[in-house]
N, C-alpha and C. Protein backbone atom coordinates (compact mmCIF):
# COMPACT_ATOMS: atom_id res chain seq x y z
N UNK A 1 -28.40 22.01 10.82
CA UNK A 1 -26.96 22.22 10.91
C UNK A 1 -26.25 21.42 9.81
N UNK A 2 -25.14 22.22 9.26
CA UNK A 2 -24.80 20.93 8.26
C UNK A 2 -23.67 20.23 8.67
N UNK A 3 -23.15 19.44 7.60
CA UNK A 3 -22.19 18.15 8.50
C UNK A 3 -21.14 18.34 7.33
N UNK A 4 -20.35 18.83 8.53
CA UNK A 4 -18.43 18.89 8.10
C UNK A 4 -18.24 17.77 7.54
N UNK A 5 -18.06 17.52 6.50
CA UNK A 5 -16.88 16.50 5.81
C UNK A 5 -15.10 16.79 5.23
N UNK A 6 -14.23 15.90 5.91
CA UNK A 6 -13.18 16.32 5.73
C UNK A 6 -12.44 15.47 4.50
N UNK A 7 -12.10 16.30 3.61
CA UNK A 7 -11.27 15.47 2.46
C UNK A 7 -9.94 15.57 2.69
N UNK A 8 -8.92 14.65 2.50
CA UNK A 8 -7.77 14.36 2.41
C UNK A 8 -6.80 13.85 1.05
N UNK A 9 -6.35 14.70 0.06
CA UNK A 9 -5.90 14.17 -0.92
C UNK A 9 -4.46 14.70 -1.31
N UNK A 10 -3.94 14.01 -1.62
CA UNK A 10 -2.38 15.01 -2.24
C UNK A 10 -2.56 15.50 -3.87
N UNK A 11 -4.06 15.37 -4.29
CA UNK A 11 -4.37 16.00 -5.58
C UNK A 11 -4.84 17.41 -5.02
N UNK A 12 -4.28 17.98 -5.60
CA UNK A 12 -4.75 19.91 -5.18
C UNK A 12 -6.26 19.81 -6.17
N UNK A 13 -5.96 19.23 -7.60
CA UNK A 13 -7.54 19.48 -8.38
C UNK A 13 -8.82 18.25 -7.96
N UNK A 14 -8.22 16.89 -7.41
CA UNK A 14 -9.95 16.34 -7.18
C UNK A 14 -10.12 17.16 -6.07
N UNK A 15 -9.35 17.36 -4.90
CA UNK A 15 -9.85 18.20 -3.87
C UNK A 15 -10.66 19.63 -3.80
N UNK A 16 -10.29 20.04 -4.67
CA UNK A 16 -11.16 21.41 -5.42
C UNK A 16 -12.16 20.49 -5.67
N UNK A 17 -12.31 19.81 -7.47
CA UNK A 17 -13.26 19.59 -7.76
C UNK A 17 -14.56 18.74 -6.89
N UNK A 18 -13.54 17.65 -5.62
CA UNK A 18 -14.98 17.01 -4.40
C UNK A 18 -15.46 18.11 -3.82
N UNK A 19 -14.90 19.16 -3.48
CA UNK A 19 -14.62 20.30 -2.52
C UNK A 19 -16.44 21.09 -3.13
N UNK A 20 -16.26 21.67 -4.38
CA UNK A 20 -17.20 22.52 -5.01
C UNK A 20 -18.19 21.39 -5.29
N UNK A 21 -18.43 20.46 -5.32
CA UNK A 21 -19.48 19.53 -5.53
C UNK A 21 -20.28 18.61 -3.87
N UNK A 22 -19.28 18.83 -3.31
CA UNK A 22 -20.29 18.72 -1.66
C UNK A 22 -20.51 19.98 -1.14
N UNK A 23 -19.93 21.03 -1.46
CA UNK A 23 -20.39 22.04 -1.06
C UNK A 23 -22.02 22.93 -1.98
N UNK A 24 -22.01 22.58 -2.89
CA UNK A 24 -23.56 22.61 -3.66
C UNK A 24 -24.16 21.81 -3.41
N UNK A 25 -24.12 21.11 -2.49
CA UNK A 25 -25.08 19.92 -1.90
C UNK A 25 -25.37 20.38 -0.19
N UNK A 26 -24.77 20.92 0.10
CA UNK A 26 -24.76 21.78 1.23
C UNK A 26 -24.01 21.26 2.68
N UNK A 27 -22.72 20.60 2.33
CA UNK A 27 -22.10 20.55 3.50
C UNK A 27 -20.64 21.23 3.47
N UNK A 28 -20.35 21.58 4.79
CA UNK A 28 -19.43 22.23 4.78
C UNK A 28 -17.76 21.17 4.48
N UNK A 29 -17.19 21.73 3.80
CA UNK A 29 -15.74 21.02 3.54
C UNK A 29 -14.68 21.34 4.10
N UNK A 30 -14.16 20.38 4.64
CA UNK A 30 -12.28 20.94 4.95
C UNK A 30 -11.33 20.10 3.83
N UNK A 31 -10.40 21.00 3.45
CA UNK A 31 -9.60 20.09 2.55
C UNK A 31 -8.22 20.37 3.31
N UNK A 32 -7.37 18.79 3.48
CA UNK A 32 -6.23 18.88 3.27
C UNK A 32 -4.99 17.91 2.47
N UNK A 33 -3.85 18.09 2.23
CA UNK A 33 -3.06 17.58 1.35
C UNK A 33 -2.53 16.67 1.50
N UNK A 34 -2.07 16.14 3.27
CA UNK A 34 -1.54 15.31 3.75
C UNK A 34 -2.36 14.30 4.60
N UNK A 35 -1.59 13.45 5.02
CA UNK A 35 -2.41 12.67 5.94
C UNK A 35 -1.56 13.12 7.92
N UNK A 36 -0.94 13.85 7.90
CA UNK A 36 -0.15 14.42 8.94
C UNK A 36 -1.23 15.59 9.41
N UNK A 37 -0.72 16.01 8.40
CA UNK A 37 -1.93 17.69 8.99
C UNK A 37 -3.43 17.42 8.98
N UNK A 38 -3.92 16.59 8.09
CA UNK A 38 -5.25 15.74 8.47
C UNK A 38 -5.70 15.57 9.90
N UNK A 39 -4.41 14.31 10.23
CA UNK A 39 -4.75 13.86 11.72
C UNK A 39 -4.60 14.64 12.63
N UNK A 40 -3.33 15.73 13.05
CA UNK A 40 -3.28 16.98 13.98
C UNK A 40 -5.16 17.77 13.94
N UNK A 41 -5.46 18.08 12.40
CA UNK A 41 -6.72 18.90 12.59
C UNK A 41 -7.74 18.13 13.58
N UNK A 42 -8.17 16.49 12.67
CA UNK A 42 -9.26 15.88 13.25
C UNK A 42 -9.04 15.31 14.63
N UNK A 43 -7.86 15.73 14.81
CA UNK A 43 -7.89 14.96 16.87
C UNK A 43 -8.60 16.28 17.13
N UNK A 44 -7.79 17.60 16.58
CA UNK A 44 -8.39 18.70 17.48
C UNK A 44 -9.41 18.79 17.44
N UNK A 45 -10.28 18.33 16.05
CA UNK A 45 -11.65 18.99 15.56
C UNK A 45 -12.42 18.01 14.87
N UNK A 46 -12.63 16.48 15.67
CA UNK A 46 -13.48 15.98 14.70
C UNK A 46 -14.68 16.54 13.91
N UNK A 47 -14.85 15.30 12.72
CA UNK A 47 -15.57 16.32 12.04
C UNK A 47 -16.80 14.75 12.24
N UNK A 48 -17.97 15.14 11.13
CA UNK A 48 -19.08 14.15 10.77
C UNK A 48 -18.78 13.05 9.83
N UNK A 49 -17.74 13.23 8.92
CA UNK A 49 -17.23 12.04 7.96
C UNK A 49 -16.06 12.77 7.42
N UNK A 50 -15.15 11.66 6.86
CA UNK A 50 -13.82 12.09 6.55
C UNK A 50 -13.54 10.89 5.27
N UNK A 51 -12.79 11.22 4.24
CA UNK A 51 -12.30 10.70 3.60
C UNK A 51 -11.19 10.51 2.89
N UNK A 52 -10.09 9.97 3.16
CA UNK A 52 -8.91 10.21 2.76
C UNK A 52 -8.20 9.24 1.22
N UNK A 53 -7.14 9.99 0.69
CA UNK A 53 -6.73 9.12 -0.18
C UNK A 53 -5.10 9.62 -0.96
N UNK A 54 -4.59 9.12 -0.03
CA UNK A 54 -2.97 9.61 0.02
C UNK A 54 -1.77 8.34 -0.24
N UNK A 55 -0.74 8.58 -0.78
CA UNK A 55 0.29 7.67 -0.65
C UNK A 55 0.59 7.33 0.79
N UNK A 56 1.02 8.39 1.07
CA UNK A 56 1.60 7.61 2.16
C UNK A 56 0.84 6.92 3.41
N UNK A 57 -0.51 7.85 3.22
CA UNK A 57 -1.30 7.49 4.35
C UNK A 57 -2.65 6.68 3.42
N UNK A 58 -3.35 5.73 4.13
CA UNK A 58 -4.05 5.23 3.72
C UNK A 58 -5.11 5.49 4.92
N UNK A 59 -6.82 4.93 4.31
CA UNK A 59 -7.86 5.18 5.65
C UNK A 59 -7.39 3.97 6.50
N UNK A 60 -7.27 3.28 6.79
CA UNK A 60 -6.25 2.25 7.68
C UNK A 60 -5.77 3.12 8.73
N UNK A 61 -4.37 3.86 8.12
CA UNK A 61 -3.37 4.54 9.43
C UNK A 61 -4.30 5.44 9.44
N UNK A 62 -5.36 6.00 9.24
CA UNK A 62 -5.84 7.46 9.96
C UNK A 62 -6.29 6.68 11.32
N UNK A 63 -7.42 5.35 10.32
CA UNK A 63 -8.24 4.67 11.58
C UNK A 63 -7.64 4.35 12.95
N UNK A 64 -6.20 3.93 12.68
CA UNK A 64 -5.92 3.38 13.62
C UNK A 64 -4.92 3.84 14.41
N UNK A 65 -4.84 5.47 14.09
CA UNK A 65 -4.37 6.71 14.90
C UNK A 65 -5.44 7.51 15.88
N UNK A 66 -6.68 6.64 15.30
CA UNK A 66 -7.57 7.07 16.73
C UNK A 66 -8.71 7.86 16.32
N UNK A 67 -8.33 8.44 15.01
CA UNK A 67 -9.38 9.62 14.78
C UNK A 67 -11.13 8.99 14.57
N UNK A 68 -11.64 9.81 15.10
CA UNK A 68 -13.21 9.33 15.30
C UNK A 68 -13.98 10.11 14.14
N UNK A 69 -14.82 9.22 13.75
CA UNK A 69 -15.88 9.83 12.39
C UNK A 69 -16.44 8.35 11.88
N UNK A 70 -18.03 8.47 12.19
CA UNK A 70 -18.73 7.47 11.34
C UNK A 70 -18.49 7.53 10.46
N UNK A 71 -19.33 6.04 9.38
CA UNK A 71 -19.67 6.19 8.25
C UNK A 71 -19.88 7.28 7.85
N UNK A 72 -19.66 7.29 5.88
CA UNK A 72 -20.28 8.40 5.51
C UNK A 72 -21.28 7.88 5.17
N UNK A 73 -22.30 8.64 5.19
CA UNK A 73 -23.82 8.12 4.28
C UNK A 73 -24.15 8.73 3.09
């Protein structure tokens, strides 16, 4: 089975470019732009690892909005 990783960036192009480069490695990707619509998805739908990198939101406020996801490895 492969393992959802969720990216979070307000860059539309690294998100493409992480996007097409974990996905030739064979895991499935979610991309989104914000750190709002991020957290609504991953309460509904955790995933296997997540990585974010936003102004306004940092991995800090995702963490400590609750959302669940180990390490990445």
């Amino acid at each position: 089975m492969k393992q959802t990783i969720a990216l979070v960036d307000d860059d539309r192009n690294i998100l493409t470019s992480v996007q097409m480069t974990l996905e030739q490695e064979g895991f499935t990707v979610v991309t989104y732009t914000d750190g709002e619509s991020a957290l609504q998805a991953l309460l509904a739908k955790p995933v296997e690892c997540w990585t974010l990198k936003c102004p306004a939101w940092t991995a800090w406020s995702c963490c400590k909005s609750c959302v669940p996801a180990p390490p990445c490895r």
